[in-house]
Protein backbone atom coordinates (compact mmCIF):
# COMPACT_ATOMS: atom_id res chain seq x y z
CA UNK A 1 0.00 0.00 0.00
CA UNK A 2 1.38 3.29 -0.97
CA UNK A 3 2.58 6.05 2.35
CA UNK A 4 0.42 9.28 1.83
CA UNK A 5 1.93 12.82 1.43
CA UNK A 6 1.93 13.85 4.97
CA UNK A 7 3.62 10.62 5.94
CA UNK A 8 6.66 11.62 3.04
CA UNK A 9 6.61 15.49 4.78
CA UNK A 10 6.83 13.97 8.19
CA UNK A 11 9.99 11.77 7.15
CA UNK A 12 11.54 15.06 5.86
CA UNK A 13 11.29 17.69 8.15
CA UNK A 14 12.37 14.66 10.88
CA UNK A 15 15.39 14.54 8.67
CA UNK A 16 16.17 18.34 8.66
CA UNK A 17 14.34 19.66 5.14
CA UNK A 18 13.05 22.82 5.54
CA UNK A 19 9.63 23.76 3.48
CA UNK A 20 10.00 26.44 1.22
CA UNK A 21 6.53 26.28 0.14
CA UNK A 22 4.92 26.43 -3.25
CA UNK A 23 2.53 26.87 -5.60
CA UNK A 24 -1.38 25.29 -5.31
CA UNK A 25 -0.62 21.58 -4.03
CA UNK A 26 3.22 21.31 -4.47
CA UNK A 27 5.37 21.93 -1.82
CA UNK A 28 9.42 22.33 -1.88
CA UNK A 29 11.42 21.14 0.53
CA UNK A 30 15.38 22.47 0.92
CA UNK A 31 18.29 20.67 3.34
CA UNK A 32 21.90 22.67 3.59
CA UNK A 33 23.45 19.22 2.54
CA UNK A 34 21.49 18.48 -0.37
CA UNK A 35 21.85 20.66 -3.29
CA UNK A 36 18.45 19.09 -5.44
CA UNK A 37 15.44 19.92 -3.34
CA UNK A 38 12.68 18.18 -3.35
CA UNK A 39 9.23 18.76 -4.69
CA UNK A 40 6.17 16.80 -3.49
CA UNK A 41 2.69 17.67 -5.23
CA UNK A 42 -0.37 16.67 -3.74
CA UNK A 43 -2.86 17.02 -1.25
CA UNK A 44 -1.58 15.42 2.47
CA UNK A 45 -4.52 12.60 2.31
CA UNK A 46 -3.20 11.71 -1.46
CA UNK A 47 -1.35 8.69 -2.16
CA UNK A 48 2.03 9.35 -2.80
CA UNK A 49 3.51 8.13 -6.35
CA UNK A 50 6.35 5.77 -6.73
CA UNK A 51 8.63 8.28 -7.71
CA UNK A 52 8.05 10.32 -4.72
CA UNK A 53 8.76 8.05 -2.06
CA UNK A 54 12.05 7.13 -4.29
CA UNK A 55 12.85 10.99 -4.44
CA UNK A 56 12.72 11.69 -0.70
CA UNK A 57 14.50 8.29 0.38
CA UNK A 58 17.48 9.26 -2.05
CA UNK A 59 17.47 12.64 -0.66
CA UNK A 60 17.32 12.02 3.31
CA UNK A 61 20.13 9.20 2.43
CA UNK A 62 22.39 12.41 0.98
CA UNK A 63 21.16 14.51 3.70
CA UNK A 64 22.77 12.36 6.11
CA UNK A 65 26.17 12.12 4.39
């Protein structure tokens, strides 16, 4: 079963990302370690896509570098 969006946010902010906010339902997310921040779209209750949870695992595994 997929995580949701708000379970993705909570993973990063835990790790350190800061939200820069965004634009309608996409949200940016910044870390002083990483230098590709990371974009999530969607509402919190959405499913998140494949590629999501793949983009925020890659970048909390930099962050902690």
């Amino acid at each position: 079963m997929p995580r949701k969006i708000r379970e993705l946010i909570k993973d990063l902010e835990a790790a350190g990302f800061v939200n820069r906010g965004g634009r309608g339902s996409h949200r940016k997310f910044v870390h002083s370690k990483v230098s590709k921040s990371v974009i999530l779209s969607g509402q919190l209750g959405d499913d998140a896509k494949h590629y999501q949870e793949k983009d925020v695992k890659v970048a909390i595994e930099v962050s902690k570098r």
